[in-house]
Protein backbone atom coordinates (compact mmCIF):
# COMPACT_ATOMS: atom_id res chain seq x y z
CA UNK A 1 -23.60 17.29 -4.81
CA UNK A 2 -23.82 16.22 -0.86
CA UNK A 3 -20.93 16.09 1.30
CA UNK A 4 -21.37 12.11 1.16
CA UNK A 5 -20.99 12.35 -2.68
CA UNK A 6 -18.04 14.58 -2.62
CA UNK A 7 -16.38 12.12 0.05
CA UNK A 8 -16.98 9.23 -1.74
CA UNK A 9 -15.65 11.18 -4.99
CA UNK A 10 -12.51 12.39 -2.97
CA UNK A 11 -12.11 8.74 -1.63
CA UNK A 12 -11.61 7.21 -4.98
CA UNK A 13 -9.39 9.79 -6.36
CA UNK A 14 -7.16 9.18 -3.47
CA UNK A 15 -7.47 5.41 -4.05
CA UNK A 16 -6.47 6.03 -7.33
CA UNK A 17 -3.45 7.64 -6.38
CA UNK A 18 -2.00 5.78 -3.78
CA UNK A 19 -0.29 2.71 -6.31
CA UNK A 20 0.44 4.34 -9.70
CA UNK A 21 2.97 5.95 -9.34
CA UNK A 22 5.29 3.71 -8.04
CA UNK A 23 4.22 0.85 -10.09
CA UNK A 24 4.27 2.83 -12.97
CA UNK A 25 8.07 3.19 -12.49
CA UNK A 26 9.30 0.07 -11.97
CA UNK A 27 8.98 -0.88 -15.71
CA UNK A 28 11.00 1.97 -16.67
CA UNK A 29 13.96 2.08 -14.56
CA UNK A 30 15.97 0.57 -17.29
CA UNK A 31 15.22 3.68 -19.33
CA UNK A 32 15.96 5.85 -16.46
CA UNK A 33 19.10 4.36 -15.40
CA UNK A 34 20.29 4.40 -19.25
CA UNK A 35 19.06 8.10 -19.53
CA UNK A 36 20.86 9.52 -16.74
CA UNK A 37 24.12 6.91 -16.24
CA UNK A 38 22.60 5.41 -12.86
CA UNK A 39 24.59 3.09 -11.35
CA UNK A 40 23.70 -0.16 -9.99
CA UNK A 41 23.23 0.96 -6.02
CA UNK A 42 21.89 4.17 -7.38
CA UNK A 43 18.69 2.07 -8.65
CA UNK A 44 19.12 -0.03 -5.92
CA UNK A 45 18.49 2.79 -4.06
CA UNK A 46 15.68 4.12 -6.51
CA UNK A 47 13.57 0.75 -6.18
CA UNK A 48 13.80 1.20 -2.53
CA UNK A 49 13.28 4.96 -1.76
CA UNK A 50 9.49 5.12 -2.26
CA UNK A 51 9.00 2.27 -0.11
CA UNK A 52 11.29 3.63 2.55
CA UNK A 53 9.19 7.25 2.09
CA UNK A 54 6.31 5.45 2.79
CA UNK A 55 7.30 4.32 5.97
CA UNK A 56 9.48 7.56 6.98
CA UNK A 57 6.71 9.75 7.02
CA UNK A 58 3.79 7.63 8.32
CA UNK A 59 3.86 9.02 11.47
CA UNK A 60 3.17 12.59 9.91
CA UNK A 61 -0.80 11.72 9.31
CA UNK A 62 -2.44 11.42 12.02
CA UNK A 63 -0.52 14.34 13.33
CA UNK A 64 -1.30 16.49 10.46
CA UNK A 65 -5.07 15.18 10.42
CA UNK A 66 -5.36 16.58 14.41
CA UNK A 67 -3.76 19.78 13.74
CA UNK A 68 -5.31 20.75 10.38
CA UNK A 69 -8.39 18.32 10.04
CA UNK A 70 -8.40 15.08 7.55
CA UNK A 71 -9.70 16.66 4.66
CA UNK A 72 -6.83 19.58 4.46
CA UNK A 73 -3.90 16.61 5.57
CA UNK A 74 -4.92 14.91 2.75
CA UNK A 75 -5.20 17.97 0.31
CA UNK A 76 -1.81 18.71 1.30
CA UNK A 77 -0.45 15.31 0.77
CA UNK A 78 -1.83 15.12 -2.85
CA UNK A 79 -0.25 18.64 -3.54
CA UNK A 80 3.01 16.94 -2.45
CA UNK A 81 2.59 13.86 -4.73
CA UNK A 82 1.96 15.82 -7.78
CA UNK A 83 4.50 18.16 -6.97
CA UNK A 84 7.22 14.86 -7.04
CA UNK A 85 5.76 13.17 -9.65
CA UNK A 86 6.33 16.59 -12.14
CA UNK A 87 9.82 17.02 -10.37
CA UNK A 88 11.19 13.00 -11.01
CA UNK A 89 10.53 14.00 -14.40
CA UNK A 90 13.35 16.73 -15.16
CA UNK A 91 16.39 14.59 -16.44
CA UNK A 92 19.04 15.10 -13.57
CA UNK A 93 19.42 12.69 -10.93
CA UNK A 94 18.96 14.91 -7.95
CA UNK A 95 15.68 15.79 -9.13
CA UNK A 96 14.51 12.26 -9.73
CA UNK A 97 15.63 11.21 -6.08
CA UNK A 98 14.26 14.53 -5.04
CA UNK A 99 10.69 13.96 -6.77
CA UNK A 100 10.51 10.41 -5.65
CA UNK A 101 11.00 11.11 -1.95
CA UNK A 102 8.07 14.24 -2.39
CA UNK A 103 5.74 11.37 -4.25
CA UNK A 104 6.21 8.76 -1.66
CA UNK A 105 5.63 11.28 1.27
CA UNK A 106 2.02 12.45 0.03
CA UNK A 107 1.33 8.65 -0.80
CA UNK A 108 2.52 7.66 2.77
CA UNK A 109 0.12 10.11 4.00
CA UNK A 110 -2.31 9.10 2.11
CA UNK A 111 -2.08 5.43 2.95
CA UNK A 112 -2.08 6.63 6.75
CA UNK A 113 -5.53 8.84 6.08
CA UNK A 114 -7.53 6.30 4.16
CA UNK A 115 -8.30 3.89 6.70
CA UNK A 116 -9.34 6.74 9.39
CA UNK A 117 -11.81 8.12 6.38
CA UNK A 118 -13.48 4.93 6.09
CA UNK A 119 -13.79 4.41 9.46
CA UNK A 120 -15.13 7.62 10.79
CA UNK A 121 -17.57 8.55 7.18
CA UNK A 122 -18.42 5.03 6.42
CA UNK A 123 -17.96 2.73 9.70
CA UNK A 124 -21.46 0.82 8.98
CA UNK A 125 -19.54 -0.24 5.69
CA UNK A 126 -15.99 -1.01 6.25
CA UNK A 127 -16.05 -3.84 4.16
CA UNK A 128 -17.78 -2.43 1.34
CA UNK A 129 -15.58 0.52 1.35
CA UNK A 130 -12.13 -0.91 1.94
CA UNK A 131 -12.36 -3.47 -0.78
CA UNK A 132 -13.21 -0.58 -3.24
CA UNK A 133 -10.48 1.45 -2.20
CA UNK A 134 -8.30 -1.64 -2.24
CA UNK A 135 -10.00 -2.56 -6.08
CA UNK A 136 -9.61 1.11 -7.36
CA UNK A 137 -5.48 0.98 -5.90
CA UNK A 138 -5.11 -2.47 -7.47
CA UNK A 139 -7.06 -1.09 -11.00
CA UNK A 140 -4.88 2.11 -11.18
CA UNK A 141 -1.42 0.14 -10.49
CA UNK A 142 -2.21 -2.58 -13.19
CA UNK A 143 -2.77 0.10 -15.45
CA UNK A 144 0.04 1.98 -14.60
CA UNK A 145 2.49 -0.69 -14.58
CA UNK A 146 1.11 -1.84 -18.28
CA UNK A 147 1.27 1.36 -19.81
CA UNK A 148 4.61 2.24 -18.28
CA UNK A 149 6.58 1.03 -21.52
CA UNK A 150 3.97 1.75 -24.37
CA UNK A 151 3.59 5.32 -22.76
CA UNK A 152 7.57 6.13 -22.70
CA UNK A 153 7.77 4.63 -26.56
CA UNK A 154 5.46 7.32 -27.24
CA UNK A 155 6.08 10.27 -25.75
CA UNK A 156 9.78 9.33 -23.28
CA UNK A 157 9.96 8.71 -19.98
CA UNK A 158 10.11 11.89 -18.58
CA UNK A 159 6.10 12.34 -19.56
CA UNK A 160 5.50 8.76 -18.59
CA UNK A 161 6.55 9.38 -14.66
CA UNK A 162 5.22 13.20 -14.85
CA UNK A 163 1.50 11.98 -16.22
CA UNK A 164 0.96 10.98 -12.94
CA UNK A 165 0.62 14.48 -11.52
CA UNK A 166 -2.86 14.50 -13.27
CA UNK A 167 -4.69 12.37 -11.04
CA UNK A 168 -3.37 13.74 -7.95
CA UNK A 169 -3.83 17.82 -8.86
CA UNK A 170 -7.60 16.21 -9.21
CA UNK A 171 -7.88 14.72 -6.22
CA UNK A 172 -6.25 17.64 -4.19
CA UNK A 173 -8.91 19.62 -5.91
CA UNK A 174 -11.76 17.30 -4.16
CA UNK A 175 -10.24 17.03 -1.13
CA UNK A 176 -9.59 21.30 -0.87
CA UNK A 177 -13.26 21.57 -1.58
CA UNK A 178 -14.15 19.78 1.27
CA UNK A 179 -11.16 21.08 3.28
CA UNK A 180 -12.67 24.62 2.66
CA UNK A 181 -14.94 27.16 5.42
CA UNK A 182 -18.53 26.54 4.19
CA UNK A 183 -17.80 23.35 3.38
CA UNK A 184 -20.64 21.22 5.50
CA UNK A 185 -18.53 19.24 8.29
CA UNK A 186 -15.21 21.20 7.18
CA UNK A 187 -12.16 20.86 8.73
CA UNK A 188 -13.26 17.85 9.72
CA UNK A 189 -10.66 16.66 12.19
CA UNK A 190 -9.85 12.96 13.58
CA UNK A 191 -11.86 13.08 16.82
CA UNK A 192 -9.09 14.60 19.47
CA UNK A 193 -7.59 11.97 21.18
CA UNK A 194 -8.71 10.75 25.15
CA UNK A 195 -5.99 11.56 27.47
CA UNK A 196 -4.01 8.35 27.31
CA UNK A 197 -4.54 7.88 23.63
CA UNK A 198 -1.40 8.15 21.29
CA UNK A 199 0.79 6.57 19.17
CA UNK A 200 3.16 5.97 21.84
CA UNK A 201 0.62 3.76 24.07
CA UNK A 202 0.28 1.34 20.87
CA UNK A 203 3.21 0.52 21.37
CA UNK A 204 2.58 -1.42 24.53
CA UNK A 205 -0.15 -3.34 22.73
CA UNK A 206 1.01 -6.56 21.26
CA UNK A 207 -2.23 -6.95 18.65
CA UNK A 208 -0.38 -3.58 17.00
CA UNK A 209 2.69 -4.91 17.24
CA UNK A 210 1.13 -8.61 15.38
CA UNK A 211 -0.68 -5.77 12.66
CA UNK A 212 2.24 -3.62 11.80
CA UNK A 213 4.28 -6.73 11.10
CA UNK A 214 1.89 -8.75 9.21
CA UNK A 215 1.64 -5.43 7.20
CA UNK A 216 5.12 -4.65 7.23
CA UNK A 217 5.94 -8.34 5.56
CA UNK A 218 2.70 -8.34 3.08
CA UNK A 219 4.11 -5.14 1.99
CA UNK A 220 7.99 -6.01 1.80
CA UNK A 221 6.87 -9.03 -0.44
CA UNK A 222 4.82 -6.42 -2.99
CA UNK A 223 7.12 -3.98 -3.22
CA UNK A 224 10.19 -6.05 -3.57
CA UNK A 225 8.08 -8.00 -5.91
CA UNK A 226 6.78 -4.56 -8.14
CA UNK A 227 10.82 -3.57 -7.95
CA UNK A 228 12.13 -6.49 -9.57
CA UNK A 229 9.92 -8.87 -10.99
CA UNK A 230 10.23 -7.47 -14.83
CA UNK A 231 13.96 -8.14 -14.07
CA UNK A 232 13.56 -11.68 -12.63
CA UNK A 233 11.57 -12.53 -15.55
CA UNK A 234 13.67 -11.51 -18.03
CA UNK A 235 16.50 -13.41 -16.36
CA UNK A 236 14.24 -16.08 -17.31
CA UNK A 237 14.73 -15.63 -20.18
CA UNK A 238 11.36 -13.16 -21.15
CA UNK A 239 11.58 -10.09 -23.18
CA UNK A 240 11.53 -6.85 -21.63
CA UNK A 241 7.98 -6.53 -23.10
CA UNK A 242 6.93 -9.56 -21.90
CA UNK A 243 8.21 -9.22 -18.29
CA UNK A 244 6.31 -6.32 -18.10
CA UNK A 245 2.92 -7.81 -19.01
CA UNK A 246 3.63 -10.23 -16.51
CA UNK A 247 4.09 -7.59 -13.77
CA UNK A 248 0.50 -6.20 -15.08
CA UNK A 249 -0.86 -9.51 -15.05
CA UNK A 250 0.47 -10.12 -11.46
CA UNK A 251 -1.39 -6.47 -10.44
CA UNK A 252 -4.63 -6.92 -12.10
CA UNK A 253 -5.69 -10.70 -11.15
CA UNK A 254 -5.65 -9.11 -7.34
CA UNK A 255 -8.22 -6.76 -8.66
CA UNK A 256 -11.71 -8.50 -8.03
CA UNK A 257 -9.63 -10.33 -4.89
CA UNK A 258 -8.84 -6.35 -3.75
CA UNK A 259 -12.55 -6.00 -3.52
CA UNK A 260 -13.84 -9.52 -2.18
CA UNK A 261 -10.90 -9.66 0.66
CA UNK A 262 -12.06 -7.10 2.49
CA UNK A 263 -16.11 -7.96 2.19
CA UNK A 264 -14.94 -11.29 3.73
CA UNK A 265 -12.26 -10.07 6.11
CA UNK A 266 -15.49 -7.81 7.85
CA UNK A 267 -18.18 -10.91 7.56
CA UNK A 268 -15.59 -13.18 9.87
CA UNK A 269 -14.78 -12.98 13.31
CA UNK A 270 -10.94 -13.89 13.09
CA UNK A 271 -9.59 -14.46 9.42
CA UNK A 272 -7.07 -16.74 10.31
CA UNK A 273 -8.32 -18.69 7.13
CA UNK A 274 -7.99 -16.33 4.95
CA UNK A 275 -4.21 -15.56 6.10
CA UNK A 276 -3.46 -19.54 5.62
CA UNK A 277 -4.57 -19.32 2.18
CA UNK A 278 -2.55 -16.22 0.98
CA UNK A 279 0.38 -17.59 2.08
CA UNK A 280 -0.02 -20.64 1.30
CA UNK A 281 -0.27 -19.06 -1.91
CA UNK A 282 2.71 -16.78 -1.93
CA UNK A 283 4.78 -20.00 -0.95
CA UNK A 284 3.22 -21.88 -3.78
CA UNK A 285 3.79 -19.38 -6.72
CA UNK A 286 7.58 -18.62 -5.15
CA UNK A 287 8.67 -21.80 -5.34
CA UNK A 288 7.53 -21.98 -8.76
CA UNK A 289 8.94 -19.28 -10.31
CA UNK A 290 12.52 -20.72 -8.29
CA UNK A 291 12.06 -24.24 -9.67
CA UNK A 292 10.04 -23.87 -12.87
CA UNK A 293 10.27 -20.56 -14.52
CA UNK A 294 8.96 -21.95 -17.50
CA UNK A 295 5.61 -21.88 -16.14
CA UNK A 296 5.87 -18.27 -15.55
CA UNK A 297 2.27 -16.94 -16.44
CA UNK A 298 0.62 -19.54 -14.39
CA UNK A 299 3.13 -18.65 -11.63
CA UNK A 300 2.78 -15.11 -12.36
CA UNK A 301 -1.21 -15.46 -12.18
CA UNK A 302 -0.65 -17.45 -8.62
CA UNK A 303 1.07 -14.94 -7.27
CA UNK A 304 -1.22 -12.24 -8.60
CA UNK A 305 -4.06 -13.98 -6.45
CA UNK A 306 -1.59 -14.02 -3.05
CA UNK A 307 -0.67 -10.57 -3.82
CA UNK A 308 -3.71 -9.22 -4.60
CA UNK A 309 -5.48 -10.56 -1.27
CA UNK A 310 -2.81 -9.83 1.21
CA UNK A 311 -2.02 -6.28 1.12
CA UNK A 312 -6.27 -5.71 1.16
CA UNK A 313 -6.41 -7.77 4.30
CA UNK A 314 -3.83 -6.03 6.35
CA UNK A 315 -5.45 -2.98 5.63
CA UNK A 316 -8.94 -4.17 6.59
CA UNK A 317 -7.71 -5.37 10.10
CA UNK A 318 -5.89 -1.36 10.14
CA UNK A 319 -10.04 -0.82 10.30
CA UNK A 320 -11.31 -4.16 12.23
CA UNK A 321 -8.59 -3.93 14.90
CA UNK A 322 -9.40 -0.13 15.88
CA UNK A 323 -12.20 0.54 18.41
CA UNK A 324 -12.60 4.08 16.48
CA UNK A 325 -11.70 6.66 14.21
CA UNK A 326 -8.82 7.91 16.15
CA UNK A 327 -7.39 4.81 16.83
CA UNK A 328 -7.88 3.72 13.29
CA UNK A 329 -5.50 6.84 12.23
CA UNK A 330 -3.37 6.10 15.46
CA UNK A 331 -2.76 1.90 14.36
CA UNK A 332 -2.49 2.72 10.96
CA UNK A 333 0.40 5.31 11.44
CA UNK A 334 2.30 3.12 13.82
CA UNK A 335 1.69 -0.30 11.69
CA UNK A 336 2.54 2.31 8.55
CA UNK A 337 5.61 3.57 10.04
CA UNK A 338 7.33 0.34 11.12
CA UNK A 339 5.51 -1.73 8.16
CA UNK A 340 7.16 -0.05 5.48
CA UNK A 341 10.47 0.72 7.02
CA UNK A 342 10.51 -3.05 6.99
CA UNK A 343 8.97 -3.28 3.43
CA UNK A 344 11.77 -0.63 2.59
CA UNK A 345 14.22 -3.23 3.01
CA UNK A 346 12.89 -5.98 0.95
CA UNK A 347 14.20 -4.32 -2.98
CA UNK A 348 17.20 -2.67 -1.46
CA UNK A 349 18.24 -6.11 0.39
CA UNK A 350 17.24 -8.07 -3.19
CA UNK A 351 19.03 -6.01 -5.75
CA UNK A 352 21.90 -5.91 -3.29
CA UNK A 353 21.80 -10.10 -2.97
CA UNK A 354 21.31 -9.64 -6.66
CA UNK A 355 24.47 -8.25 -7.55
CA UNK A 356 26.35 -10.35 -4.48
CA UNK A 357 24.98 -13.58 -5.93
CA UNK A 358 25.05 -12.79 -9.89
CA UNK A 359 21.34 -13.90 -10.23
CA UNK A 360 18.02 -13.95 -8.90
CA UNK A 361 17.59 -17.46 -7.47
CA UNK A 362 19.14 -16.57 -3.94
CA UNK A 363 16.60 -13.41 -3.52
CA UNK A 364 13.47 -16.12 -4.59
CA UNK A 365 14.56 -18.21 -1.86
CA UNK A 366 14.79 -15.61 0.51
CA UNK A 367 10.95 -14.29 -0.55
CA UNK A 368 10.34 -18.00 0.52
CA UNK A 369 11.86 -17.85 3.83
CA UNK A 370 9.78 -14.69 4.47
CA UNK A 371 6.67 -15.86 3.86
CA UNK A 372 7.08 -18.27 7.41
CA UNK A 373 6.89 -14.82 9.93
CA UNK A 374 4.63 -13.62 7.76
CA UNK A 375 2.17 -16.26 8.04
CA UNK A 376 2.96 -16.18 12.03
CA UNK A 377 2.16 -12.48 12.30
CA UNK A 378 -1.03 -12.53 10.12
CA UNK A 379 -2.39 -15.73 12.43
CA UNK A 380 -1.80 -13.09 15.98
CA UNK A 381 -3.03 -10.34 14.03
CA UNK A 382 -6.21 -11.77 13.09
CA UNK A 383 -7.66 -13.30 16.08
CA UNK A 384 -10.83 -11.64 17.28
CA UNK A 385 -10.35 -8.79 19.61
CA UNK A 386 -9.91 -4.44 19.22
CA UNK A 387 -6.98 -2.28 20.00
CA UNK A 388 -9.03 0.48 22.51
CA UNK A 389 -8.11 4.06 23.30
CA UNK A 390 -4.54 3.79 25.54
CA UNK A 391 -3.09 0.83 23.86
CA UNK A 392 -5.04 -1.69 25.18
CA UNK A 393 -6.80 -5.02 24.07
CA UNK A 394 -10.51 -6.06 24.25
CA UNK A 395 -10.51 -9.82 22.86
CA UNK A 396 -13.79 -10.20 24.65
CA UNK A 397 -15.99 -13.01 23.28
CA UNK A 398 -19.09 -10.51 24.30
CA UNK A 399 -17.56 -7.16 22.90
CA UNK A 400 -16.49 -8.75 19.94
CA UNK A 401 -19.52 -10.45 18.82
CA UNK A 402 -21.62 -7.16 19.78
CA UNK A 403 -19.28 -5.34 17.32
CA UNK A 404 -19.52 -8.37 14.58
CA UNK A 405 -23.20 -7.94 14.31
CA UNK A 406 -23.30 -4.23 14.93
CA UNK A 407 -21.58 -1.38 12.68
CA UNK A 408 -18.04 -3.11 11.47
CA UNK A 409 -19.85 -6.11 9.01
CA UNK A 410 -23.17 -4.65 8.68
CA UNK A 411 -23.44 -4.44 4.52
């Protein structure tokens, strides 16, 4: 098999990993909490921790990638995830806090990574290769999140969080081999950075600032929305079973959107239209399931679509916005970092409203509320233009049509 093969292998294992297995909990934390006596900020603090991981250790990739190379960062980081998921799984609450923080630090990683790897192995086809990424994260989280309560009735929840170990001990099998001396291009490292390019000099650059929000919000709406939509619903008055389903439901209609997002994202010079329509989305299906929770599979199926597109665009512009490989692992760490220390806050701040209010209608309306910045930050983030080595902006008309014909949209 070629080194292209094996990186397009590795890449979808790592896809696959990168959603699972936090959806995958979500649907059980009502047999978790039950199983080990949890109490109510304790899962509070469960629905928020992977979330908060993600963003806590961020800015560990693209340092990692420069001192060890991409392929062994990532190796490492699926070691890590495994290594939680097995460890969540022993029935003591340390360990389950413990294993959760290990999981969401090889994920973060991961998420940090995967926009650098299709940027410096397959720049020509950002599009292409984004939106599979985005389909195969969107796939493995539907699946995860709809087999959560089957796969506990069968064989308890302890094997239903540790399962996902499997796909990650493959995946850091992939990635080792083409970590390994004799590997062709091994240890291949994120280009060093020029002298005044770091993570630090992003954050002079108001474009990052516009990405890492728009990212940070897209994700605080899908996290806080994977934490505690099953419970919403059944407030609503759906079964347990039911609610769950509709989480699945809300996951996999974003699947073909996962992979068509990002092919359009590329094609477009801004994609200012394509934030006004997943917003206006999010707003739409929000307000429904506020004022009409009756119509909670259509709303559900609504919200799957704004879902679905949003979190695959702000990734795409992680790619779009970069003038390079470097600064593609540089803009994703920073927008990473601050983006999901953000998101983190969205299903602690909800369950904690939650239990203030005695209900769910008050944490709808603030999702509402949140989808204005949102919409603000995705409109700066997606005008034309490239963050360049040093923290600087090229919004160019010339450079930025030279780039749309050239390498970024060229399918």
């Amino acid at each position: 098999m070629t080194t292209r093969l094996w990186l397009i292998t590795g890449l979808i294992l790592l896809a696959v990993n990168l959603r699972a297995a936090i959806t995958g909990t979500s649907p059980l934390i009502g047999n978790v909490r039950q199983a080990l006596a949890l109490s109510g900020t304790e899962v509070s603090v469960l629905a928020t921790l992977p979330v908060l991981c993600l963003g806590a250790f961020a800015w560990l990739a693209p340092r990692l990638a420069r001192r060890f190379g991409t392929q062994a960062a990532l190796c490492a980081a699926l070691w890590v995830l495994a290594l939680g998921a097995a460890v969540r799984a022993v029935p003591w609450p340390t360990a389950l806090f413990a294993g959760t923080v290990l999981a969401g630090a090889g994920i973060a990683v991961g998420n940090v990574l995967l926009p650098a790897i299709v940027k410096d192995h397959f720049g020509r086809r950002i599009g292409l290769f984004t939106g599979l990424t985005m389909t195969l994260m969107a796939v493995s989280g539907a699946l995860a999140a709809g087999a959560a309560v089957p796969l506990a009735a069968a064989t308890g929840w302890q094997a239903a969080l540790a399962g996902w170990a499997v796909p990650a001990v493959l995946a850091a099998a992939v990635w080792g081999l083409l970590a390994a001396p004799g590997a062709d291009g091994r240890h291949r490292r994120t280009p060093p950075p020029p002298p005044r390019t770091t993570g630090g000099s992003l954050l002079r650059c108001p474009l990052a600032w516009w990405v890492s929000a728009f990212l940070g919000l897209v994700s605080l709406m899908f996290y806080a929305l994977v934490a505690w939509l099953p419970q919403i619903m059944q407030a609503s008055g759906y079964t347990p079973a039911q609610a769950g389903l509709m989480m699945s439901l809300m996951l996999t209609v974003g699947i073909p959107l996962g992979f068509v997002v990002p092919l359009a994202a590329a094609r477009m010079r801004g994609q200012r239209l394509l934030v006004v329509a997943v917003t206006a989305a999010q707003l739409l299906s929000l307000a429904g399931l506020l004022l009409a929770p009756a119509l909670g599979w259509a709303w559900v199926c609504l919200l799957g679509t704004a879902t679905g597109s949003a979190f695959p665009l702000a990734m795409t512009l992680l790619g779009l916005r970069a003038d390079g490989p470097q600064v593609a692992a540089e803009l994703s760490g920073m927008a990473q970092t601050i983006g999901y220390l953000l998101a983190g806050l969205g299903p602690l701040a909800l369950g904690v409203l939650h239990d203030v209010t005695d209900g769910w209608r008050a944490p709808l309306a603030v999702l509402i509320v949140l989808v204005v910045p949102e919409a603000i930050a995705g409109l700066l983030a997606a005008r034309p233009g490239h963050v360049r080595p040093g923290g600087r902006e090229d919004h160019s008309a010339q450079h930025t049509a030279a780039r749309a014909d050239g390498r970024l949209v060229r399918l």
